[in-house]
Protein backbone atom coordinates (compact mmCIF):
# COMPACT_ATOMS: atom_id res chain seq x y z
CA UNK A 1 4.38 -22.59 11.33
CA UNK A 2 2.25 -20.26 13.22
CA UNK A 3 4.00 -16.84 12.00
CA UNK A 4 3.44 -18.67 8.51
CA UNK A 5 -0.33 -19.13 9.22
CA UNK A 6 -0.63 -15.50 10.60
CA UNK A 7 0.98 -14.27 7.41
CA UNK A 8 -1.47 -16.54 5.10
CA UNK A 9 -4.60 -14.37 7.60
CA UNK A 10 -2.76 -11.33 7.01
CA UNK A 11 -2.86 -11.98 2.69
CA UNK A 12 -6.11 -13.23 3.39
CA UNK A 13 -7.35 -9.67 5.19
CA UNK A 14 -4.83 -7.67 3.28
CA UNK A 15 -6.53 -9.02 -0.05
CA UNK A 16 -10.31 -9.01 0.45
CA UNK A 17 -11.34 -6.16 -1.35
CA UNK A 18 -13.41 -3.24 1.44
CA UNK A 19 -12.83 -0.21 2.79
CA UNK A 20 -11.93 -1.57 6.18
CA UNK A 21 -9.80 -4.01 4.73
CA UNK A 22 -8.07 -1.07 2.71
CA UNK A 23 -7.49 1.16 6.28
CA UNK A 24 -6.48 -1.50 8.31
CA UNK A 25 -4.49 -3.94 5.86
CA UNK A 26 -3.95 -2.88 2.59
CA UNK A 27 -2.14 -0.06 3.01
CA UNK A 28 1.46 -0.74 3.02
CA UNK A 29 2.03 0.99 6.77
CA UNK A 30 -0.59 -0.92 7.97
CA UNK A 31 0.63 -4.42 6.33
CA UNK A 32 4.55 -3.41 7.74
CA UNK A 33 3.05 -3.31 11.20
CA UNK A 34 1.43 -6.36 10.86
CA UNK A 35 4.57 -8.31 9.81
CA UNK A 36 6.44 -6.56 11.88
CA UNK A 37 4.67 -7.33 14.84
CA UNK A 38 3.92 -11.10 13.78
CA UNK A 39 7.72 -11.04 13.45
CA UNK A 40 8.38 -9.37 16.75
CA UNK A 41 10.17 -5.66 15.53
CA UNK A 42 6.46 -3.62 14.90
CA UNK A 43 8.00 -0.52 14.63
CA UNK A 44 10.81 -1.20 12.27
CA UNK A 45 8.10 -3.35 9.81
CA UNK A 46 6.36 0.14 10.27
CA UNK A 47 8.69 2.36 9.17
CA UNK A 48 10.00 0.02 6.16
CA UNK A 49 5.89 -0.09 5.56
CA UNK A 50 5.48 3.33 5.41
CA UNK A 51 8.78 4.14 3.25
CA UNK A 52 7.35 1.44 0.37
CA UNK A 53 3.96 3.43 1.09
CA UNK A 54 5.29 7.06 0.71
CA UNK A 55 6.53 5.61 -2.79
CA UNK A 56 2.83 4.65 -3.73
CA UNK A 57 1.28 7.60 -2.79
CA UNK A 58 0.61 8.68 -7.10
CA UNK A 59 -0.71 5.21 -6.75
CA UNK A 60 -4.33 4.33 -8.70
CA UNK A 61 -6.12 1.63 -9.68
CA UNK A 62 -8.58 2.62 -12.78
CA UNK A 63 -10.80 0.33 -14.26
CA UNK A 64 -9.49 -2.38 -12.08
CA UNK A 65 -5.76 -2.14 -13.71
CA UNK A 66 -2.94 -1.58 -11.67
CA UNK A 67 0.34 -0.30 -12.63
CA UNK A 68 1.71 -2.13 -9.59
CA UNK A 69 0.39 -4.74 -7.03
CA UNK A 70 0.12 -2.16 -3.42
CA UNK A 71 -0.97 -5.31 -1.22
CA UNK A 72 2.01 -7.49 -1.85
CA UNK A 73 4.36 -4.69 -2.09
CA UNK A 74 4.10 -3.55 1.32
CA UNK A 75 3.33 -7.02 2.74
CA UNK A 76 5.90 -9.12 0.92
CA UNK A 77 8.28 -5.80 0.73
CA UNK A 78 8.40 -5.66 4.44
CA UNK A 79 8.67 -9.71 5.05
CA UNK A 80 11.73 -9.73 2.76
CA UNK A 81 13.10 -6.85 4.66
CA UNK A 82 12.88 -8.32 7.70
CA UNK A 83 13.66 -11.68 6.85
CA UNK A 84 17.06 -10.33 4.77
CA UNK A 85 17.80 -7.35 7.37
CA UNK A 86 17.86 -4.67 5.05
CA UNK A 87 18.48 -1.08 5.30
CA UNK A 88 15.13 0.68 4.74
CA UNK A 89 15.75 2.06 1.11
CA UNK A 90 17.15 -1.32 -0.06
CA UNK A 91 13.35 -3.17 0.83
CA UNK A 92 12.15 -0.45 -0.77
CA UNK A 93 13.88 -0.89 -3.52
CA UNK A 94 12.72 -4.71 -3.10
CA UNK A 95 9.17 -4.09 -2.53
CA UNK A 96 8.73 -2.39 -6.37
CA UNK A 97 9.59 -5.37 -8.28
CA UNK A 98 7.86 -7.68 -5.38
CA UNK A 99 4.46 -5.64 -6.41
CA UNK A 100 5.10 -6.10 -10.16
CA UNK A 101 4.61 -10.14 -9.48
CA UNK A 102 1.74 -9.36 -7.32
CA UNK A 103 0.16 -7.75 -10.47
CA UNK A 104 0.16 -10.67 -11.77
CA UNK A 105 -1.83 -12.22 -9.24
CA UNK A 106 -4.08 -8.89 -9.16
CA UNK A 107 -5.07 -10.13 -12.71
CA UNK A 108 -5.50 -13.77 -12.21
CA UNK A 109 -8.19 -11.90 -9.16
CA UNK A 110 -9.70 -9.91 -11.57
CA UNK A 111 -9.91 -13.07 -14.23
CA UNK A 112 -11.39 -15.88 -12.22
CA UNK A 113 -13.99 -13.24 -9.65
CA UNK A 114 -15.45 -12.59 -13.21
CA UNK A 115 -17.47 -16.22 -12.82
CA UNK A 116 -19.14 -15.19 -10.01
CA UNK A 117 -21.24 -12.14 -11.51
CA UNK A 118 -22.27 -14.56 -14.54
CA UNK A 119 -23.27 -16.66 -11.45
CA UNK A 120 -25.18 -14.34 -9.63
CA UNK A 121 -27.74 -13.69 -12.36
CA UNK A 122 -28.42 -17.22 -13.26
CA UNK A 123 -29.94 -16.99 -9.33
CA UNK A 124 -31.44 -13.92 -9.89
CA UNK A 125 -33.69 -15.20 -12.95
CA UNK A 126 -34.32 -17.98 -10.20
CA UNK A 127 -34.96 -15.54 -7.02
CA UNK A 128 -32.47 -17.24 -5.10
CA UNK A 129 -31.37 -14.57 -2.87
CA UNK A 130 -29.77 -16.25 -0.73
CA UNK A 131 -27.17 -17.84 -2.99
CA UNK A 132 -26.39 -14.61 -4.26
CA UNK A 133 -25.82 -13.22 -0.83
CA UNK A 134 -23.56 -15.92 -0.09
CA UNK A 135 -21.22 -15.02 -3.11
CA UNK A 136 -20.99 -12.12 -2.28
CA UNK A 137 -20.03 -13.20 1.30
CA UNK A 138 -18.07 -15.83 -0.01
CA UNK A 139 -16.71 -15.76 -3.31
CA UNK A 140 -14.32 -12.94 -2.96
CA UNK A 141 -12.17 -14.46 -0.50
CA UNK A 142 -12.42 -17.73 -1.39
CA UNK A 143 -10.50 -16.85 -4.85
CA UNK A 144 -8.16 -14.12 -2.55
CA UNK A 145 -7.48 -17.53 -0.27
CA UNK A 146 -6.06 -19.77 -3.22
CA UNK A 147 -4.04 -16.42 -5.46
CA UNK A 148 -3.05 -14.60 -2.54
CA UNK A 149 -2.78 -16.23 1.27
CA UNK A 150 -1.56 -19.81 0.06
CA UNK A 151 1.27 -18.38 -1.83
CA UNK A 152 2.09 -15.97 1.19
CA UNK A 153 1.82 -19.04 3.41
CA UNK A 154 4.34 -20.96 1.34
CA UNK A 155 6.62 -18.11 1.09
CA UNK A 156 6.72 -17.47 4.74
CA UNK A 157 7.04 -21.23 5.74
CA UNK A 158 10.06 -21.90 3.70
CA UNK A 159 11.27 -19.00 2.25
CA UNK A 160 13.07 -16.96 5.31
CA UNK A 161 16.29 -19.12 4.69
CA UNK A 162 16.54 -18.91 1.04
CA UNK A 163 15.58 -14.84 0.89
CA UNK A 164 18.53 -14.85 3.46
CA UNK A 165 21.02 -16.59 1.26
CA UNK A 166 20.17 -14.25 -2.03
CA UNK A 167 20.53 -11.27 0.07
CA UNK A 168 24.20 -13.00 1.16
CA UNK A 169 24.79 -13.31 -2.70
CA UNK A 170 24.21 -9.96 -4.07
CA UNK A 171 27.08 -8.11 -4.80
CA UNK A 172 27.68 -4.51 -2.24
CA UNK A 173 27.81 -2.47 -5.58
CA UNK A 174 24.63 -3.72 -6.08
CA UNK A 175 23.03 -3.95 -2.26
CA UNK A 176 24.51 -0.10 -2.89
CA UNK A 177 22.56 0.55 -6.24
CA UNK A 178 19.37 -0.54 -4.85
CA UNK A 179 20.22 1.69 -1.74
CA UNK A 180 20.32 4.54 -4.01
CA UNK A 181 17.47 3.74 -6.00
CA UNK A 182 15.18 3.16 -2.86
CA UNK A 183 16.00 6.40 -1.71
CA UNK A 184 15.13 8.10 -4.72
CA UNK A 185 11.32 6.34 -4.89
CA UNK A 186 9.92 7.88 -2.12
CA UNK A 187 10.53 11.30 -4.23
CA UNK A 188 8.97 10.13 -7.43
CA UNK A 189 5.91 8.44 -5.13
CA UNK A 190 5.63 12.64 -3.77
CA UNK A 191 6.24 13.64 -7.25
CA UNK A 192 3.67 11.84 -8.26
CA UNK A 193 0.88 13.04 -5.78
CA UNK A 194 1.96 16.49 -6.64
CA UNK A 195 1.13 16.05 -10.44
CA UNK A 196 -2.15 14.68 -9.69
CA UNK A 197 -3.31 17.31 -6.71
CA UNK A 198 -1.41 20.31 -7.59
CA UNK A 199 -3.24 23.33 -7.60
CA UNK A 200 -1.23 27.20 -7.75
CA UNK A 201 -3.33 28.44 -4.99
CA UNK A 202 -1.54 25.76 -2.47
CA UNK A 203 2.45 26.13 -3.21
CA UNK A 204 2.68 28.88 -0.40
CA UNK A 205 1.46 26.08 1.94
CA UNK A 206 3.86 23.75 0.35
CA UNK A 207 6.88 26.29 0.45
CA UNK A 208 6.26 27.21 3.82
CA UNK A 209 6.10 23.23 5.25
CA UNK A 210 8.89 22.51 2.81
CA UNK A 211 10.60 25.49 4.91
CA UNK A 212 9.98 24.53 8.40
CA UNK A 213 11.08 21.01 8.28
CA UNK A 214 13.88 22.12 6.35
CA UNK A 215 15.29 24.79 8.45
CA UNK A 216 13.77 23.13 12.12
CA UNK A 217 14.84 19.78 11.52
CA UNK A 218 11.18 18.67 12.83
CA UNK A 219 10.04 15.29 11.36
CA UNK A 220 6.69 14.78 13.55
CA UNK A 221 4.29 14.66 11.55
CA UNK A 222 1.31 15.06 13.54
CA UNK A 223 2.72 18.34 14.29
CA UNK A 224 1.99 19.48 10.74
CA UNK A 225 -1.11 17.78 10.45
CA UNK A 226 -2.28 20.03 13.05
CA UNK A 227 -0.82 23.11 12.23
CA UNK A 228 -2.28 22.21 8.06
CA UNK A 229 -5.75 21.63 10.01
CA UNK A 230 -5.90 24.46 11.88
CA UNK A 231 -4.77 26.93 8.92
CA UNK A 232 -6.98 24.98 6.93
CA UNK A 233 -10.23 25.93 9.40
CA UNK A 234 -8.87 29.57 9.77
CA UNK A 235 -9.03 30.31 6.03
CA UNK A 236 -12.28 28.56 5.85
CA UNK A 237 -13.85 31.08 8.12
CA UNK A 238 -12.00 34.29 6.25
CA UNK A 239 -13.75 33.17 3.04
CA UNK A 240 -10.86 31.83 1.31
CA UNK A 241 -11.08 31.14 -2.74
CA UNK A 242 -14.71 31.59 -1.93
CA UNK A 243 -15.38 34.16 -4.85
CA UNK A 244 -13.13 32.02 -7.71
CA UNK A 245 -15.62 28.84 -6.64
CA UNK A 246 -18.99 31.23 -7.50
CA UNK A 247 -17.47 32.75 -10.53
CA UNK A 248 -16.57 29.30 -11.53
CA UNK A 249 -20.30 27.98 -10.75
CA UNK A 250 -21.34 30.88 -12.82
């Protein structure tokens, strides 16, 4: 009951539309530590959170319409990986379809939070600030309580057993399928950042990460983040792409 009711706060939080929210929730590595550690293995609902993550990373929501549901596919994604102890790539293969039923919810948001601007300018014509204030406190996670945290609740309560027994039923060819396809998702989530921030001038910093971890076998990250921040500042002060930006201005 009371790693049910910390999941139901964590759909609550993970839904509630801010930026803090977003960094600390949302984000699909942030929402596998969060199971994880409500579920007592943190670092293995981490990694499983950042693999569905890595495979969102083309991810955008324009207009309000998502192609897929991010909150409940790393939140849900990492619960059923836990809960069914599977391999990393299968819950990521889990966690896509898990997000397309979260889109539906992501809609049924969108739908019913449309009342409350209709709301707010009946007490506007009425100067009733206060009301409004307290929709916009309010009304957001009220609606987020009902579509997303009671479901999660209900899930986590009595699901565990029954996502255990359809893991137990699904054939190895398939449990092997969805392997394959997991690992291939990450790629097409990179794939798709690259279409959407590719730029000529930066494939010689690609190529030459790409290289290193290839030929070092080095997988900490921070390592490159430092190294990318530091070439990043150096080039900076040497004036680089500084005359295409003014002949572009011009």
């Amino acid at each position: 009951m009371l790693q049910a009711l910390l999941m139901a706060l964590l759909a609550l939080l993970n839904g509630i539309q801010g930026p803090y929210h977003w960094y600390l929730f949302r984000e699909p590595v942030m929402a596998g530590f969060w199971v994880g550690l409500i579920y007592g293995d943190p670092v293995q609902g981490t990694i499983i959170g950042a693999t569905v993550n890595v495979s969102y990373l083309g991810w955008i929501s324009a207009g309000g319409a998502n192609a897929s549901d991010l909150y409940w596919a790393g939140l849900l994604g990492t619960f059923v990986a836990i809960q069914g102890g599977m391999s990393i790539e299968t819950s990521v293969a889990f966690a896509v379809p898990i997000g397309l039923l979260g889109n539906y919810v992501h809609v049924a948001y969108m739908t019913v939070a449309s009342f409350w601007p209709v709301r707010m300018d009946a007490l506007a014509d009425k100067g009733n600030w206060r009301g409004i204030r307290r929709i916009q406190m309010l009304g957001g996670p009220a609606i987020v309580l009902v579509l997303r945290a009671l479901p999660v609740f209900l899930i986590a309560l009595y699901g565990g057993d029954y996502i255990q027994t359809l893991i137990n039923s699904i054939p190895q060819w398939a449990m092997n399928g969805l392997g394959a396809v997991g690992k291939m998702l990450p790629a097409l989530g990179m794939s798709m950042l690259m279409k959407f921030m590719y730029k000529k001038e930066l494939l010689p910093f690609f190529a030459l990460g790409f290289a290193i971890a290839a030929y070092t076998g080095m997988t900490d990250l921070l390592l490159y983040a430092v190294v990318g921040v530091c070439l990043a500042f150096i080039l900076i002060k040497l004036g680089y792409n500084k005359e295409d930006d003014m002949k572009g201005a011009e």
